[in-house]
PDB file of N, CA and C in Angstrom:
ATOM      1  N   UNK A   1     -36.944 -89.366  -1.998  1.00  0.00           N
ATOM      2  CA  UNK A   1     -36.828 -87.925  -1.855  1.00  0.00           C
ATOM      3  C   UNK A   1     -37.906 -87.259  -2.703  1.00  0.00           C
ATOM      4  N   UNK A   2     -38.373 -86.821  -2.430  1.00  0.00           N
ATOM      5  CA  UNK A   2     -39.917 -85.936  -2.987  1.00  0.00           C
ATOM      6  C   UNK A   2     -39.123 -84.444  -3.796  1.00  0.00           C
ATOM      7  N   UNK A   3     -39.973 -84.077  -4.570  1.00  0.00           N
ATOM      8  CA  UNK A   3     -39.880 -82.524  -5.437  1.00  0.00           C
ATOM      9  C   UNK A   3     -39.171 -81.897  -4.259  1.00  0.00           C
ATOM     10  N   UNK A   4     -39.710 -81.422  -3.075  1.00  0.00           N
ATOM     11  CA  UNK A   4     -39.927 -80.519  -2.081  1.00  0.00           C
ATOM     12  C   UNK A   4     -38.395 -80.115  -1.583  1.00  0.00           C
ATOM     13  N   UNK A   5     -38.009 -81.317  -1.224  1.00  0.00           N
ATOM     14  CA  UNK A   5     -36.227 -81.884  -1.166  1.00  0.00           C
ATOM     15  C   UNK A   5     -35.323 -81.715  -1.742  1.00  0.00           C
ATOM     16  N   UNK A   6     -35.616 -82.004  -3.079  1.00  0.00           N
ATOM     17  CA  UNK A   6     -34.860 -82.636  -4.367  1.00  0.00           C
ATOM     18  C   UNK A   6     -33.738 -81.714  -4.767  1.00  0.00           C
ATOM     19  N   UNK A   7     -32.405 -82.053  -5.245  1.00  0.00           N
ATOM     20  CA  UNK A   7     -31.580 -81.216  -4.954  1.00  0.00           C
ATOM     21  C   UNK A   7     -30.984 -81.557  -6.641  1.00  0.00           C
ATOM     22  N   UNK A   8     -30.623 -80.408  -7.234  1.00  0.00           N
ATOM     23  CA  UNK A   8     -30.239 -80.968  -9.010  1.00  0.00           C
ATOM     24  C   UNK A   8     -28.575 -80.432  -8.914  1.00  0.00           C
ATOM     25  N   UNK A   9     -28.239 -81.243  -9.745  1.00  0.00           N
ATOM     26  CA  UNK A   9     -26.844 -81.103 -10.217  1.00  0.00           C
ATOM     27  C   UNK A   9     -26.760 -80.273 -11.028  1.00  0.00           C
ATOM     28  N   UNK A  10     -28.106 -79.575 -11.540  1.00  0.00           N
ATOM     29  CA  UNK A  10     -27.912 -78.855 -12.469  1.00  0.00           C
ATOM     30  C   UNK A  10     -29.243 -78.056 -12.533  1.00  0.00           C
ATOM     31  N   UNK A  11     -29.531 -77.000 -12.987  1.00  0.00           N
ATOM     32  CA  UNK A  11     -30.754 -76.381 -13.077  1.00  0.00           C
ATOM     33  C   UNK A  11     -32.039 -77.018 -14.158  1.00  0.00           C
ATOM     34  N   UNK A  12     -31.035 -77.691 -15.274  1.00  0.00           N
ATOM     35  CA  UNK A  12     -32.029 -78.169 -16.117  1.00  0.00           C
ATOM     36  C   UNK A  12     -33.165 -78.962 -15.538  1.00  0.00           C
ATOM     37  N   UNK A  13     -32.278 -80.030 -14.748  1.00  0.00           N
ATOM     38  CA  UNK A  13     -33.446 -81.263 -14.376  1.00  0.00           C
ATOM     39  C   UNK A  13     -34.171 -80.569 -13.311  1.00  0.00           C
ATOM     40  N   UNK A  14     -33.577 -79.131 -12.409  1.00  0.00           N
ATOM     41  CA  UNK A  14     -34.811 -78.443 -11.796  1.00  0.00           C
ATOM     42  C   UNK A  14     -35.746 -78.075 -12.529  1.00  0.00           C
ATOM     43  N   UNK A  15     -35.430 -77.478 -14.331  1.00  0.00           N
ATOM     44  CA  UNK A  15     -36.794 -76.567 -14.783  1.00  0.00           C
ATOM     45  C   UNK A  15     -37.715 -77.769 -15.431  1.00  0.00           C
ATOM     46  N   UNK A  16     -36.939 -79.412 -15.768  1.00  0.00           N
ATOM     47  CA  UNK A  16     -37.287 -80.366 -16.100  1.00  0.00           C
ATOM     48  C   UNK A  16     -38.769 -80.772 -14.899  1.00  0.00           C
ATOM     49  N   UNK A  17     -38.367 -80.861 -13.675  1.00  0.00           N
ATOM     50  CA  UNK A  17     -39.472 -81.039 -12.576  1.00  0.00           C
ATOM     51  C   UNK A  17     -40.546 -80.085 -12.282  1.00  0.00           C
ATOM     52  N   UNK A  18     -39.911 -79.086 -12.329  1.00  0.00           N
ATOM     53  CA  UNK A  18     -40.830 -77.914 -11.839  1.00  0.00           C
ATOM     54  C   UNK A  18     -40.973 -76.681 -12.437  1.00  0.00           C
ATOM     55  N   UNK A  19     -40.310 -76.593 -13.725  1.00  0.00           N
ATOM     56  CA  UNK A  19     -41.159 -75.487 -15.091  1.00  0.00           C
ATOM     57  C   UNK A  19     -40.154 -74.894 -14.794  1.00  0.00           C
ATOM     58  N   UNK A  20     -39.871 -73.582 -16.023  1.00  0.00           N
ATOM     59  CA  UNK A  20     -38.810 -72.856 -15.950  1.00  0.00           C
ATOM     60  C   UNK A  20     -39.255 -71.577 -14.843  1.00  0.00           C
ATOM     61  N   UNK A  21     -40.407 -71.333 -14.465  1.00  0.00           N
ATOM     62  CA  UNK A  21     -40.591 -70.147 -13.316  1.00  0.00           C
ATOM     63  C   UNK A  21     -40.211 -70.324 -12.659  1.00  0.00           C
ATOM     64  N   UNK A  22     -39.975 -71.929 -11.967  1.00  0.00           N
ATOM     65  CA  UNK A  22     -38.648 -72.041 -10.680  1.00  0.00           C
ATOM     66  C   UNK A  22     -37.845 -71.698 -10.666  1.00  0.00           C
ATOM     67  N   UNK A  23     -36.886 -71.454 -12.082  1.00  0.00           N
ATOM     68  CA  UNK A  23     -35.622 -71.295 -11.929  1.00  0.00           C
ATOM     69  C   UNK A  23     -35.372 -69.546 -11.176  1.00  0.00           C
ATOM     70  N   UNK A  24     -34.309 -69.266 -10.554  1.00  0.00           N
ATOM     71  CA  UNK A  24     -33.615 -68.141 -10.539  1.00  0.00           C
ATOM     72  C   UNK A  24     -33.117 -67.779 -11.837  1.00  0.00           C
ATOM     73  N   UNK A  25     -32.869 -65.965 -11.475  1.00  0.00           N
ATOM     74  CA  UNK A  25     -32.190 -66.108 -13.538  1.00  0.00           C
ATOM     75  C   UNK A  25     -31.017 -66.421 -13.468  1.00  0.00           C
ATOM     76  N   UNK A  26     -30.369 -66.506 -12.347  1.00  0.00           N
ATOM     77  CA  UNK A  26     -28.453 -67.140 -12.514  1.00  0.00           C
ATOM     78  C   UNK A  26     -28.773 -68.562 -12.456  1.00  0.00           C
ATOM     79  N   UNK A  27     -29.925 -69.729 -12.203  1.00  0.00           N
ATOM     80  CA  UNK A  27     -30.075 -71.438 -12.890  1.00  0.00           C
ATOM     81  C   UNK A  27     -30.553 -70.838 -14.253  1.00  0.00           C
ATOM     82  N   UNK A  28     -31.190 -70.104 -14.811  1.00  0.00           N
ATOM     83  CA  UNK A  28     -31.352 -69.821 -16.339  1.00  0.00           C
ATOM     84  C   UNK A  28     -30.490 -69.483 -17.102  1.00  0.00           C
ATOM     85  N   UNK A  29     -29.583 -68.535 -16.823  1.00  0.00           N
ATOM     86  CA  UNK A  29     -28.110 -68.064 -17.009  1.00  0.00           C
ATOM     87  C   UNK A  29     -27.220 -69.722 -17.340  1.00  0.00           C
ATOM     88  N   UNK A  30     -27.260 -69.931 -16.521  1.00  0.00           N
ATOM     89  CA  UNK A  30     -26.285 -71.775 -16.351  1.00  0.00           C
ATOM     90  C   UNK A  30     -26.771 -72.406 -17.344  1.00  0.00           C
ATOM     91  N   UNK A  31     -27.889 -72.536 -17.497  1.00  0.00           N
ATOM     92  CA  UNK A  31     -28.596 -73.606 -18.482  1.00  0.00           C
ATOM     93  C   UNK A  31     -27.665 -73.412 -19.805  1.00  0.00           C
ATOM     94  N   UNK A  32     -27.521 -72.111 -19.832  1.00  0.00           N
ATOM     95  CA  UNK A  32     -27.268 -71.228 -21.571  1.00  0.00           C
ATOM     96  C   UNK A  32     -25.671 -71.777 -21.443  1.00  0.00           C
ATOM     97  N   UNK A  33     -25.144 -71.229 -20.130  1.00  0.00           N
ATOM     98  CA  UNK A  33     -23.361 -71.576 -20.122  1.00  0.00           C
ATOM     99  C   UNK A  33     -23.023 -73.048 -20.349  1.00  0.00           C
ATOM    100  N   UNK A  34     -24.166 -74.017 -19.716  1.00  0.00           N
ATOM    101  CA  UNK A  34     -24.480 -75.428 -19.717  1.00  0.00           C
ATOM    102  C   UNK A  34     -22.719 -75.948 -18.876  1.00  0.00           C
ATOM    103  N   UNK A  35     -22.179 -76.111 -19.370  1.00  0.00           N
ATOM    104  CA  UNK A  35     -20.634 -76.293 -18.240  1.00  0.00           C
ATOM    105  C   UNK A  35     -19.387 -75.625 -17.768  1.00  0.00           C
ATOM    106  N   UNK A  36     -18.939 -75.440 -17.015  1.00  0.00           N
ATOM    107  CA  UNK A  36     -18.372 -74.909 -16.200  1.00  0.00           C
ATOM    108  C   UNK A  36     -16.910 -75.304 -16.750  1.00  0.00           C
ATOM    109  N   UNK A  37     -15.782 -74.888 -15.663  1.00  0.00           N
ATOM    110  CA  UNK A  37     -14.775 -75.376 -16.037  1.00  0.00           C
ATOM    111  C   UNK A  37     -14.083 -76.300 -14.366  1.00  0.00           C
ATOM    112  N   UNK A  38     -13.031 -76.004 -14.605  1.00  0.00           N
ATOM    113  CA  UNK A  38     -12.858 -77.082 -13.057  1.00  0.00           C
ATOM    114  C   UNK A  38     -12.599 -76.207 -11.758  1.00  0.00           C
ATOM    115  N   UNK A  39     -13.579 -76.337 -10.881  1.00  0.00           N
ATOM    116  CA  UNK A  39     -13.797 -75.480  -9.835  1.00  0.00           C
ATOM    117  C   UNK A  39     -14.730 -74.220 -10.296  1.00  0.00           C
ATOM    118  N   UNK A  40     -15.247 -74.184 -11.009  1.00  0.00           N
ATOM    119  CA  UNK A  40     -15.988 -73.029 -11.278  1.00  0.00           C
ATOM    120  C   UNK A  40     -17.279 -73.615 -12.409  1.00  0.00           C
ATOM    121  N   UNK A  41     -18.578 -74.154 -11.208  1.00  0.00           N
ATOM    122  CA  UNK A  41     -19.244 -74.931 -12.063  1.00  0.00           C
ATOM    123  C   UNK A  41     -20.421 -73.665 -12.932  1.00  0.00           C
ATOM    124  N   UNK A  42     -20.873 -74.183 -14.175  1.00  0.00           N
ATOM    125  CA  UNK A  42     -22.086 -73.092 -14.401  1.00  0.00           C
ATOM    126  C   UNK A  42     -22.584 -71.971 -13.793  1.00  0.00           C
ATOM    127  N   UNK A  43     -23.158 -72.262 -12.329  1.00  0.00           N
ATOM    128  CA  UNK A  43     -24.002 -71.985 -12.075  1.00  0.00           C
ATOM    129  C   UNK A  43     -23.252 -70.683 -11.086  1.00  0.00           C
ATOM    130  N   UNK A  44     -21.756 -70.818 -10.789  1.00  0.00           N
ATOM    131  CA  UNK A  44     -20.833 -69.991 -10.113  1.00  0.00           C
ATOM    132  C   UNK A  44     -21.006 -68.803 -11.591  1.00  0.00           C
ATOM    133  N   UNK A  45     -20.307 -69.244 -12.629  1.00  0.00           N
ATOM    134  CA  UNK A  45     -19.940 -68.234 -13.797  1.00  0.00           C
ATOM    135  C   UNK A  45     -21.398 -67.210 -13.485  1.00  0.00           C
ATOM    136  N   UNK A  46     -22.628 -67.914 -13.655  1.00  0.00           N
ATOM    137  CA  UNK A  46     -24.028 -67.168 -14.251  1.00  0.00           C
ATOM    138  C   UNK A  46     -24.082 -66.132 -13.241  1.00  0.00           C
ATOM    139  N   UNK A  47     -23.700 -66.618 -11.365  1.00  0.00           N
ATOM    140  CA  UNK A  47     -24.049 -65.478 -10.647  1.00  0.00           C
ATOM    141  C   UNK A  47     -23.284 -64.438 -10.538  1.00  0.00           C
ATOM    142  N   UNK A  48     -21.830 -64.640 -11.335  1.00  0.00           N
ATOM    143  CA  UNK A  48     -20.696 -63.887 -11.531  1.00  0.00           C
ATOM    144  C   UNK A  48     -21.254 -62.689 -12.291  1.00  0.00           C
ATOM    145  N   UNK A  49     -21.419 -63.551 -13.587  1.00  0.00           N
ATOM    146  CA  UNK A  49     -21.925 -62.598 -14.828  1.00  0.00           C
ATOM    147  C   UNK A  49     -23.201 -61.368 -14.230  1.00  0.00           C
ATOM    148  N   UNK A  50     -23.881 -62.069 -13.416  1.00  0.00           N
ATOM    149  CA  UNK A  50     -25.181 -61.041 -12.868  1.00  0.00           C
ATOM    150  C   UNK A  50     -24.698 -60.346 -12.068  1.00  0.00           C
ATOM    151  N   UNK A  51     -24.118 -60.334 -11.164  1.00  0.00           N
ATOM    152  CA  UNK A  51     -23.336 -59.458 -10.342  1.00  0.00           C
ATOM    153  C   UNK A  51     -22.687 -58.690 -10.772  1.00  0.00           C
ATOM    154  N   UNK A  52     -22.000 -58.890 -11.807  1.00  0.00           N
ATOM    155  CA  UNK A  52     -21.180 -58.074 -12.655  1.00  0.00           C
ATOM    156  C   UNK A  52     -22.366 -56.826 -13.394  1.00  0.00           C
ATOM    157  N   UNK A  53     -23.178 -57.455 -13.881  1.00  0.00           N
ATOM    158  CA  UNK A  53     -24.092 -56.687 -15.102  1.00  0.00           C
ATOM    159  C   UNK A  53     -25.767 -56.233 -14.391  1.00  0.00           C
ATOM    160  N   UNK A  54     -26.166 -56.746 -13.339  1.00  0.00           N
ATOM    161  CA  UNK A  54     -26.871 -56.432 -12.537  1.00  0.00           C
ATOM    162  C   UNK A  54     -28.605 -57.250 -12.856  1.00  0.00           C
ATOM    163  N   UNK A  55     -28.719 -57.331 -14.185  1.00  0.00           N
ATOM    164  CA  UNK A  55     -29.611 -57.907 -14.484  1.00  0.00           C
ATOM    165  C   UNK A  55     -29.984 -58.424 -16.063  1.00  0.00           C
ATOM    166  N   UNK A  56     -30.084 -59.140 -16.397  1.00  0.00           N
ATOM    167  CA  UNK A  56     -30.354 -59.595 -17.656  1.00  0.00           C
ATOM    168  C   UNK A  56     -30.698 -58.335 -18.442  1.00  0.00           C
ATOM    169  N   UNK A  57     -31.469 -57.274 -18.005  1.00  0.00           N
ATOM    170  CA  UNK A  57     -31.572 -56.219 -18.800  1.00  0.00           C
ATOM    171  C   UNK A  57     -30.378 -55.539 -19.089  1.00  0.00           C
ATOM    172  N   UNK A  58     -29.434 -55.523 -17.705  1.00  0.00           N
ATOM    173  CA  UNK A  58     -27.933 -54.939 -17.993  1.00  0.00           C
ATOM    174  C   UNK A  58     -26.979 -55.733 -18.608  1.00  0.00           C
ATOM    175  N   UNK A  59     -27.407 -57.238 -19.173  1.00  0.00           N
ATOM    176  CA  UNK A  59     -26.706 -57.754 -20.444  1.00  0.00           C
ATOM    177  C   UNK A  59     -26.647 -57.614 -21.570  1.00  0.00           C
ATOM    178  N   UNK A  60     -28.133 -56.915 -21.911  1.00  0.00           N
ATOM    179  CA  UNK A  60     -28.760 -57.438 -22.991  1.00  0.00           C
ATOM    180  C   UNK A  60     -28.234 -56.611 -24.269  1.00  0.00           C
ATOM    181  N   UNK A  61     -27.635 -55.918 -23.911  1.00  0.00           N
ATOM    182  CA  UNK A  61     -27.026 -54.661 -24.782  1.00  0.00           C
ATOM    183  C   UNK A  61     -25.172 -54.342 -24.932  1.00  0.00           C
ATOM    184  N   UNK A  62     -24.593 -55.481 -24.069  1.00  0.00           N
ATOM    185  CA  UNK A  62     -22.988 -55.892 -23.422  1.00  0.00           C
ATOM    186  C   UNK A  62     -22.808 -55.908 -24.893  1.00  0.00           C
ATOM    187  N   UNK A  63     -21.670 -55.428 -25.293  1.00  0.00           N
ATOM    188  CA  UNK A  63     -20.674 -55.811 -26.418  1.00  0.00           C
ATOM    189  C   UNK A  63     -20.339 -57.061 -26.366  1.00  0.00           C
ATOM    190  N   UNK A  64     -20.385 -58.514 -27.063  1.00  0.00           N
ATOM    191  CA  UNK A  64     -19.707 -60.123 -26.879  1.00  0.00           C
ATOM    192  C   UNK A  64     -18.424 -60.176 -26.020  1.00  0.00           C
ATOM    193  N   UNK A  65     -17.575 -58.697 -25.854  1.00  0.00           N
ATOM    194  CA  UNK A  65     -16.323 -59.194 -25.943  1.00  0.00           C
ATOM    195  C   UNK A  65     -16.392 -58.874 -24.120  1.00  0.00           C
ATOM    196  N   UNK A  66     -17.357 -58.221 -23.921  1.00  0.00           N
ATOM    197  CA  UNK A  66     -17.218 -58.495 -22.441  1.00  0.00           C
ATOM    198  C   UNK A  66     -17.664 -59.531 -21.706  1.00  0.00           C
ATOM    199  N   UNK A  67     -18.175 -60.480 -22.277  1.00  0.00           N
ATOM    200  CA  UNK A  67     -18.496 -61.692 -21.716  1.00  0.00           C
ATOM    201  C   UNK A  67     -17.091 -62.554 -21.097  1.00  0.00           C
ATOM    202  N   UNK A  68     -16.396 -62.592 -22.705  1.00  0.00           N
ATOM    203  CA  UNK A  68     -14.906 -63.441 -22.608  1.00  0.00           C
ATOM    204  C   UNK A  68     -14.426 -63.147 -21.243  1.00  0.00           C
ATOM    205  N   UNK A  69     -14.838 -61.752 -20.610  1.00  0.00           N
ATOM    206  CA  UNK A  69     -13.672 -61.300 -19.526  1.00  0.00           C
ATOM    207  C   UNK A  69     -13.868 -62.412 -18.102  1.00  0.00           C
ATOM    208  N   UNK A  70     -14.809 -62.814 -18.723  1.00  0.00           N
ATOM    209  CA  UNK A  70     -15.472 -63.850 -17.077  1.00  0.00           C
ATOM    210  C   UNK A  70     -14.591 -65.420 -17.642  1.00  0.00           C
ATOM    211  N   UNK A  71     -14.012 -65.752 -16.184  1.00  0.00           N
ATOM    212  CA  UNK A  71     -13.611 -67.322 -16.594  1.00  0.00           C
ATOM    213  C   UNK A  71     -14.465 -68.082 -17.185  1.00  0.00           C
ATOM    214  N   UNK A  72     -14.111 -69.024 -17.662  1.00  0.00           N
ATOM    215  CA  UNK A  72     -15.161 -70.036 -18.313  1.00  0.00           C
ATOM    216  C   UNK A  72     -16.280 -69.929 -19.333  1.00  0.00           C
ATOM    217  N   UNK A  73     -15.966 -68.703 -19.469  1.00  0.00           N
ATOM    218  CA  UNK A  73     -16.980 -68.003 -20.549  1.00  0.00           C
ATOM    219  C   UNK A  73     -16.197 -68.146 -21.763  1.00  0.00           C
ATOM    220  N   UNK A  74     -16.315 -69.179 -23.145  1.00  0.00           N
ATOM    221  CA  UNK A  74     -15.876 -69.211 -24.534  1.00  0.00           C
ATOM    222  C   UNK A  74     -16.563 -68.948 -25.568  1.00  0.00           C
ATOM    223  N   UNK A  75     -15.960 -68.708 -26.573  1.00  0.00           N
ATOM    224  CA  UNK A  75     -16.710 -67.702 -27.422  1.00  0.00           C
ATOM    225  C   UNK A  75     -18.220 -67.906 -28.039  1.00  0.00           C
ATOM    226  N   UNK A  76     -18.542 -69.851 -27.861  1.00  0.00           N
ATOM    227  CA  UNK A  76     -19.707 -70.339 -27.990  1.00  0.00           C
ATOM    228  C   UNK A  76     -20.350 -70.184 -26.908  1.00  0.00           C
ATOM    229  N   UNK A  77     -19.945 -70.108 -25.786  1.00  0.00           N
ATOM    230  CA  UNK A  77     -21.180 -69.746 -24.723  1.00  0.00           C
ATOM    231  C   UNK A  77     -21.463 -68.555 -24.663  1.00  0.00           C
ATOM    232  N   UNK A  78     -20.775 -67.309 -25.349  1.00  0.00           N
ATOM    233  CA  UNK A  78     -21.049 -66.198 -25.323  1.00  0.00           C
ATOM    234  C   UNK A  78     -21.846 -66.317 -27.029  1.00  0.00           C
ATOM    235  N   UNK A  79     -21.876 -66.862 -27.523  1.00  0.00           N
ATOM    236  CA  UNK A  79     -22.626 -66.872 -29.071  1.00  0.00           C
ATOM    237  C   UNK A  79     -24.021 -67.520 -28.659  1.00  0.00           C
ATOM    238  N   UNK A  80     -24.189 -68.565 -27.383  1.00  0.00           N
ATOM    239  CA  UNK A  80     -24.994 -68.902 -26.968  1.00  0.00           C
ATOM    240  C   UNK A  80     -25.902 -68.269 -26.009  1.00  0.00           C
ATOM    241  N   UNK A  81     -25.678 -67.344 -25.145  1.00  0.00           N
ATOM    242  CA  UNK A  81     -25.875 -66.200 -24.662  1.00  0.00           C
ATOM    243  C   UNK A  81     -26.531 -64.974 -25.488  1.00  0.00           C
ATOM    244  N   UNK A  82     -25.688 -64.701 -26.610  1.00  0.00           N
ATOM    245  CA  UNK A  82     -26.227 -63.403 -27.388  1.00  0.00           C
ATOM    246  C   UNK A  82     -27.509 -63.863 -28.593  1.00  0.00           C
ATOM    247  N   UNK A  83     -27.253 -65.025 -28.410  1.00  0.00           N
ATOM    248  CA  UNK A  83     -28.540 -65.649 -29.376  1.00  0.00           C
ATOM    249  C   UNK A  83     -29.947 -65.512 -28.257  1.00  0.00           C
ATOM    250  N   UNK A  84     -30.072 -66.241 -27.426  1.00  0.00           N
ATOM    251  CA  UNK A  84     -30.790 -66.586 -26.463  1.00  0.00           C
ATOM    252  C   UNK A  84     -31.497 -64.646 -26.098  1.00  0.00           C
ATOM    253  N   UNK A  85     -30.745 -63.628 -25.925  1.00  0.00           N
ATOM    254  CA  UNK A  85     -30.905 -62.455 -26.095  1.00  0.00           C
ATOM    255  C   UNK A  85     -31.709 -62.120 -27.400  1.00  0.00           C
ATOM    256  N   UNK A  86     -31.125 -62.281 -28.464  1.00  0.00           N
ATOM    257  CA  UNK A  86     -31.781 -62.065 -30.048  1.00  0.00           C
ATOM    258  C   UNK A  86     -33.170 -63.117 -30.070  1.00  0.00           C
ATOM    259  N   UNK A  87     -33.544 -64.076 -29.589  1.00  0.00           N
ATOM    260  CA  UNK A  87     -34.221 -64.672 -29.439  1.00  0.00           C
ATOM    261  C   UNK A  87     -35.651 -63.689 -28.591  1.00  0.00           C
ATOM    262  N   UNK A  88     -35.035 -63.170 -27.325  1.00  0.00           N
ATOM    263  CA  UNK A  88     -36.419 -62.316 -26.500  1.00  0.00           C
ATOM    264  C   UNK A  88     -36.055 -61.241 -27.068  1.00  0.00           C
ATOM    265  N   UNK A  89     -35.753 -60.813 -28.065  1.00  0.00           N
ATOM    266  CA  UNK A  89     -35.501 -59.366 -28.467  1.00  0.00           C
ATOM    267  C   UNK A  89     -36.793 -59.575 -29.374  1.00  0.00           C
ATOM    268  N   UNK A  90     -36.386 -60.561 -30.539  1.00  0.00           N
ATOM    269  CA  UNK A  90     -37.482 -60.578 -31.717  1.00  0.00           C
ATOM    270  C   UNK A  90     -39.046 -61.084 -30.771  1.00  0.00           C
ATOM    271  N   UNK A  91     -39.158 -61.802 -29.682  1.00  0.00           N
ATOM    272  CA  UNK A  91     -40.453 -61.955 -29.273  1.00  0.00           C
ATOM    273  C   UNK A  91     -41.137 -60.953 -28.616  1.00  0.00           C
ATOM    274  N   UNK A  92     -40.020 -59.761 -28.282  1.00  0.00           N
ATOM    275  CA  UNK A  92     -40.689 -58.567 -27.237  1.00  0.00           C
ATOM    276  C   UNK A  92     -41.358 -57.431 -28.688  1.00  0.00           C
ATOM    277  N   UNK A  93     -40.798 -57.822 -29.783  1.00  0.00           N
ATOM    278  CA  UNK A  93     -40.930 -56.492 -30.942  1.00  0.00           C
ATOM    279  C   UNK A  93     -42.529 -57.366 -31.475  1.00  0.00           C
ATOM    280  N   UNK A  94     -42.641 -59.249 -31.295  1.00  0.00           N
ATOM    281  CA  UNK A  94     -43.804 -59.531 -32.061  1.00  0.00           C
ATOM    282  C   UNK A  94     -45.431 -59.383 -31.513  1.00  0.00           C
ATOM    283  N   UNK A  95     -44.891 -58.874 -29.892  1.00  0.00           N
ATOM    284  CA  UNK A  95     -46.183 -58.849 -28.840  1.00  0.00           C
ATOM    285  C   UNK A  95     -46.367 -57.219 -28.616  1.00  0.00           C
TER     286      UNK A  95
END
């Protein structure tokens, strides 16, 4: 099965093959949630969360406690989330 085909269980080993510009931001979203719960894998929660908030810009400013409101969302994937945020916050203030 070639790149072209190739189908991931997960977004990582997509941004692993083909750089993180492949990803969509709900496989980038997943990466951060990293697992799901049963019937509701990653990558369901991330397009939840975007739908809900409209765009990473309409996260970026969410109070923590509205994260919790989404299934499968625990308080480390939301600590993992608001870091990952604080992270492009301090690189958008150093450019």
């Amino acid at each position: 099965m070639n790149s072209a085909t190739q189908t991931w269980r997960h977004p990582g080993g997509k941004l692993r093959e083909l750089g993180p510009e492949s990803l969509s931001d709900s496989e980038l979203l997943a990466i951060l949630i990293s697992s799901g719960i049963k019937g509701r894998p990653a990558e369901k929660i991330a397009e939840e969360i975007l739908a809900n908030f409209g765009s990473f810009k309409g996260m970026a400013n969410q109070p923590l406690e509205k994260f919790s409101a989404f299934k499968g969302i625990s308080n480390v994937k939301t600590i993992r989330i608001a870091a990952a945020f604080e992270i492009a916050r301090r690189l958008s203030k150093e450019g």
